[in-house]
Protein backbone atom coordinates (compact mmCIF):
# COMPACT_ATOMS: atom_id res chain seq x y z
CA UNK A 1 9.34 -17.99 -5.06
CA UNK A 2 5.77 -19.48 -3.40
CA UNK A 3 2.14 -18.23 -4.00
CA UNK A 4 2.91 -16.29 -0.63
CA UNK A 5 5.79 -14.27 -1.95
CA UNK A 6 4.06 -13.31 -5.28
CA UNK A 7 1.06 -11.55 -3.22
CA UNK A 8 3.64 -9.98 -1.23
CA UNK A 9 5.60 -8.68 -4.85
CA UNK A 10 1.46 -7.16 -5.57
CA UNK A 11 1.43 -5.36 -2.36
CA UNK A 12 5.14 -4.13 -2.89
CA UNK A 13 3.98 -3.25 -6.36
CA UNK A 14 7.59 -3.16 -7.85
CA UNK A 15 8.06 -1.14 -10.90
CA UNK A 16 4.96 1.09 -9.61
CA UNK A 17 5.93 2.88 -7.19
CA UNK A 18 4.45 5.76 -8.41
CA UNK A 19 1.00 4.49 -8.67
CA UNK A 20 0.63 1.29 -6.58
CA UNK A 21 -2.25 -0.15 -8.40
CA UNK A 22 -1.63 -3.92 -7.37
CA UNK A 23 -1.69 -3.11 -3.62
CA UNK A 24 -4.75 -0.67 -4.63
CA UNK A 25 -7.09 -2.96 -6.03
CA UNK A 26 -6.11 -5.58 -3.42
CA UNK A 27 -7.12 -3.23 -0.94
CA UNK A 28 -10.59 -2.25 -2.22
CA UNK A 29 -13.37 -3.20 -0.68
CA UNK A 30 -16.25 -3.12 -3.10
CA UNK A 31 -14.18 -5.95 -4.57
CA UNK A 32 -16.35 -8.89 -3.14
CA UNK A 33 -14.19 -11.71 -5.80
CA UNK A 34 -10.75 -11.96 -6.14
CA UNK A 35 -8.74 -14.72 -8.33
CA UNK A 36 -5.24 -15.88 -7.63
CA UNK A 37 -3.09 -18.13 -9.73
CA UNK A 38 0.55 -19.19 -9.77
CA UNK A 39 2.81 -21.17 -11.79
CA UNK A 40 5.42 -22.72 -10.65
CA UNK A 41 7.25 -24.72 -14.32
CA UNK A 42 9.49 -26.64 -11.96
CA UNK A 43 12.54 -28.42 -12.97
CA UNK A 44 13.02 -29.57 -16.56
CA UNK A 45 10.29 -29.38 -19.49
CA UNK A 46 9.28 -25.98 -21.62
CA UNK A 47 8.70 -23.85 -18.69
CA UNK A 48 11.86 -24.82 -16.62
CA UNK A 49 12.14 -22.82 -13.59
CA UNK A 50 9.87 -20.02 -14.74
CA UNK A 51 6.98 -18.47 -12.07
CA UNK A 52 4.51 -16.24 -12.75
CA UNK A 53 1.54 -15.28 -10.66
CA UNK A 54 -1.30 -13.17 -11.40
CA UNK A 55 -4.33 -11.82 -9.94
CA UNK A 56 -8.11 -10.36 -10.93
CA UNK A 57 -10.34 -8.78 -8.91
CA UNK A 58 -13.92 -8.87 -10.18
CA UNK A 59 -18.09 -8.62 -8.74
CA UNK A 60 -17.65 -5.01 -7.65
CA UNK A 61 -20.34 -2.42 -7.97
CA UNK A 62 -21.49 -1.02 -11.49
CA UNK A 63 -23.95 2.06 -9.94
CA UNK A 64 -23.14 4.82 -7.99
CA UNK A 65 -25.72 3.53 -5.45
CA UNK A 66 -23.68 0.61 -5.19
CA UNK A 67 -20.42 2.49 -4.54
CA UNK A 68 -21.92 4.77 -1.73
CA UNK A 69 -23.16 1.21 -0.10
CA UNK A 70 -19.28 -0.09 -0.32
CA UNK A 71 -17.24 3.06 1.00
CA UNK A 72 -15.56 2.58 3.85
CA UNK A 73 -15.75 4.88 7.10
CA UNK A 74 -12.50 5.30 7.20
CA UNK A 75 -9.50 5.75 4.70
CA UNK A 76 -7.40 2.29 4.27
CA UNK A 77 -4.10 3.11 4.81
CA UNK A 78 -0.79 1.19 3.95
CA UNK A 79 1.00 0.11 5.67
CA UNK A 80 -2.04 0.22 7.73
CA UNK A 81 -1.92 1.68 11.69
CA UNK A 82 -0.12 0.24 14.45
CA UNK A 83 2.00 -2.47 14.12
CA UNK A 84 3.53 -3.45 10.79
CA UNK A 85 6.41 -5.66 10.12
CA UNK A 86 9.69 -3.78 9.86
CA UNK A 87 10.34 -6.99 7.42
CA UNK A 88 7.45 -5.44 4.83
CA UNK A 89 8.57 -1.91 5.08
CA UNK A 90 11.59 -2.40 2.82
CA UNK A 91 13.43 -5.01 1.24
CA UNK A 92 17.19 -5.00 1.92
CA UNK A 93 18.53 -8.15 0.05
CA UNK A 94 18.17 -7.20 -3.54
CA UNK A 95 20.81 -5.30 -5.37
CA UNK A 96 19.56 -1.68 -4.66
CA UNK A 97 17.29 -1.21 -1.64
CA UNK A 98 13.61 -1.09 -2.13
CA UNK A 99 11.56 1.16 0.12
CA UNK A 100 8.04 0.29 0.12
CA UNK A 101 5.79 3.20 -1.08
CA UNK A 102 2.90 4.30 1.34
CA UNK A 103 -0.25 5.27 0.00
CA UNK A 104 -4.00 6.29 1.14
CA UNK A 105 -6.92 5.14 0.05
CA UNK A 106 -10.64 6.28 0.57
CA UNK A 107 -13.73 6.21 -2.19
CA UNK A 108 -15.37 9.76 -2.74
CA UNK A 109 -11.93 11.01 -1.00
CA UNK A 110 -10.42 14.23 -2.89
CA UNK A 111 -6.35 14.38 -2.01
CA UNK A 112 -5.99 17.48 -4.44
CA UNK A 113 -5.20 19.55 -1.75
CA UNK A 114 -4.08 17.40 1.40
CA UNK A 115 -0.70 17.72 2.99
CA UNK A 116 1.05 15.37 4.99
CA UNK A 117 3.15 15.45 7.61
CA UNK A 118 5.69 12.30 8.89
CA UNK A 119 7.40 12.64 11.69
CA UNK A 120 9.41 10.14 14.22
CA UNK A 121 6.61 9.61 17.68
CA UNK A 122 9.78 9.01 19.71
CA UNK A 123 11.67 11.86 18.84
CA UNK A 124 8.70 14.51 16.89
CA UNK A 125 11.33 14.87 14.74
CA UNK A 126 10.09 15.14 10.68
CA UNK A 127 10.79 11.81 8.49
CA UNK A 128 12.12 13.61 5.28
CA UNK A 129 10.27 12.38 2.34
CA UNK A 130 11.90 11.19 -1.28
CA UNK A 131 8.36 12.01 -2.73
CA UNK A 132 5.50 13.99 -1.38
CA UNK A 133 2.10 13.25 -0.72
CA UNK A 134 0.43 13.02 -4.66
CA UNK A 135 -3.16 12.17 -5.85
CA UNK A 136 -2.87 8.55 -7.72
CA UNK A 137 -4.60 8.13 -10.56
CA UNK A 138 -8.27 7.35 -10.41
CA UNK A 139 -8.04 4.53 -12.86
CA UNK A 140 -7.52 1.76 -9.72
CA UNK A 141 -9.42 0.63 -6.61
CA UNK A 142 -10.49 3.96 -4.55
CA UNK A 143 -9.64 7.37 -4.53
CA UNK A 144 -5.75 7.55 -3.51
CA UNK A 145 -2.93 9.45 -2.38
CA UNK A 146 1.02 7.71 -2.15
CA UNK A 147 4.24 9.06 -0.44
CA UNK A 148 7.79 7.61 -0.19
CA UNK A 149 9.28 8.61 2.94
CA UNK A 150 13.23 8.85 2.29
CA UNK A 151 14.53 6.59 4.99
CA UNK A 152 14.39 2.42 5.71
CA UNK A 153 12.40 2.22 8.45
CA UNK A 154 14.09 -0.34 11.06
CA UNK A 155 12.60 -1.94 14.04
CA UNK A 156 11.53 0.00 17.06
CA UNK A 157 10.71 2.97 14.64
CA UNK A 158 7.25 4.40 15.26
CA UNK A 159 6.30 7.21 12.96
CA UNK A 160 3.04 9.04 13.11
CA UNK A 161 1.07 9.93 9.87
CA UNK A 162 -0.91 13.76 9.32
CA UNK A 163 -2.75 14.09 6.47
CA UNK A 164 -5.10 17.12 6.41
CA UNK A 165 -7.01 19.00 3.49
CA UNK A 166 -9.28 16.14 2.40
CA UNK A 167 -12.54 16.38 1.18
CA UNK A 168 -14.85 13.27 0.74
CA UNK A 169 -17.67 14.15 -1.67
CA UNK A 170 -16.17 17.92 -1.38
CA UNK A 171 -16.75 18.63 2.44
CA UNK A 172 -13.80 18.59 4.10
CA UNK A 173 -13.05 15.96 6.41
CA UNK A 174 -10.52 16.28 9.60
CA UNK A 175 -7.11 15.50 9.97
CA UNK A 176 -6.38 12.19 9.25
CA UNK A 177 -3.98 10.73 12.03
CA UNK A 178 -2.47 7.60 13.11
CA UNK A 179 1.05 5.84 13.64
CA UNK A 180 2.64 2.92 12.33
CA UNK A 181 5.38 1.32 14.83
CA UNK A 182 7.78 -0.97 13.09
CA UNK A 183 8.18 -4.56 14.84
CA UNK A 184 9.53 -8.06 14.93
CA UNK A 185 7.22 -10.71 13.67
CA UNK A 186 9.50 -13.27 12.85
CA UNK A 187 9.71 -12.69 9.34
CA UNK A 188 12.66 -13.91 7.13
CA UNK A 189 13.72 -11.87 4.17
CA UNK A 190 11.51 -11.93 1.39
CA UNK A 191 12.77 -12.86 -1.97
CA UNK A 192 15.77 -13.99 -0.78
């Protein structure tokens, strides 16, 4: 466990992988403060060998002036496009295998009625899904939309993202497109 490792367990959002709302406020830019702080209790004492980490995001906007001033251009995907670590995409060394849920976000955004498509760039074949593209609940960061795609994604993987039927502030918006290509950074196992 290291300060490193418990950001990375906020972004992985274990436990909600139906509504990533870690990863979601993390991502969210209005957010101009965030607060970190881990424990580490060490060896011997009351709090022998116990961690904990948490984090609060705080000084984003109050008025909807301020939140059309913060949106972004474009949606903020994760994992985001072009390269990503295939080490981030799952996590293979626990006792079941955790895929990494992706998810969507973009303020004003309106995913009631988008559809996605996943396929494999190097073969256009589709990349079968364990859960469909679903609206997240409004209740964290931006407007957002999660998927699970079914397989682990392993390195030299490239898979290309369609999203289409947004709206953003209820005109709708084009396809949203880009890929995600799985590489080597160098990356040991995390929470081994």
């Amino acid at each position: 466990d290291s300060p490193a490792a418990s950001i990375d367990a906020f972004m992985f959002d274990f436990g909600n992988e139906d509504n990533p709302g870690h990863r979601r406020w993390l991502l969210f830019p209005p957010f101009r403060g965030l607060g970190y702080g881990w424990f580490d209790g060490g060896p011997g004492g009351e709090f022998e060998n116990l961690t904990a980490s948490c984090v609060i995001t705080f000084w984003g906007y109050s008025t909807q002036e301020q939140e059309q001033a913060a949106r972004t251009e474009k949606p903020i995907a994760y994992p985001p496009p072009g390269a990503f670590p295939v080490a981030l995409a799952s996590i293979t060394n626990l006792v079941k295998d955790f895929r990494v849920p992706w998810s969507i976000s973009w303020q004003g955004a309106s995913f009631d009625n988008a559809t996605l498509t996943l396929t494999d760039a190097n073969t256009t074949q589709p990349i079968p899904l364990e859960r469909p593209l679903t609206p997240l609940n409004d209740n964290v960061g931006a407007t957002a939309a999660g998927w699970l795609p079914q397989p682990l994604a392993v390195l030299g993987d490239r898979w290309s993202v369609r999203i289409e039927g947004v709206a953003l502030d209820g005109a709708p918006q084009p396809p949203i497109v880009y890929d995600v290509a799985f590489v080597d950074c160098g990356l040991a196992n995390l929470f081994d």
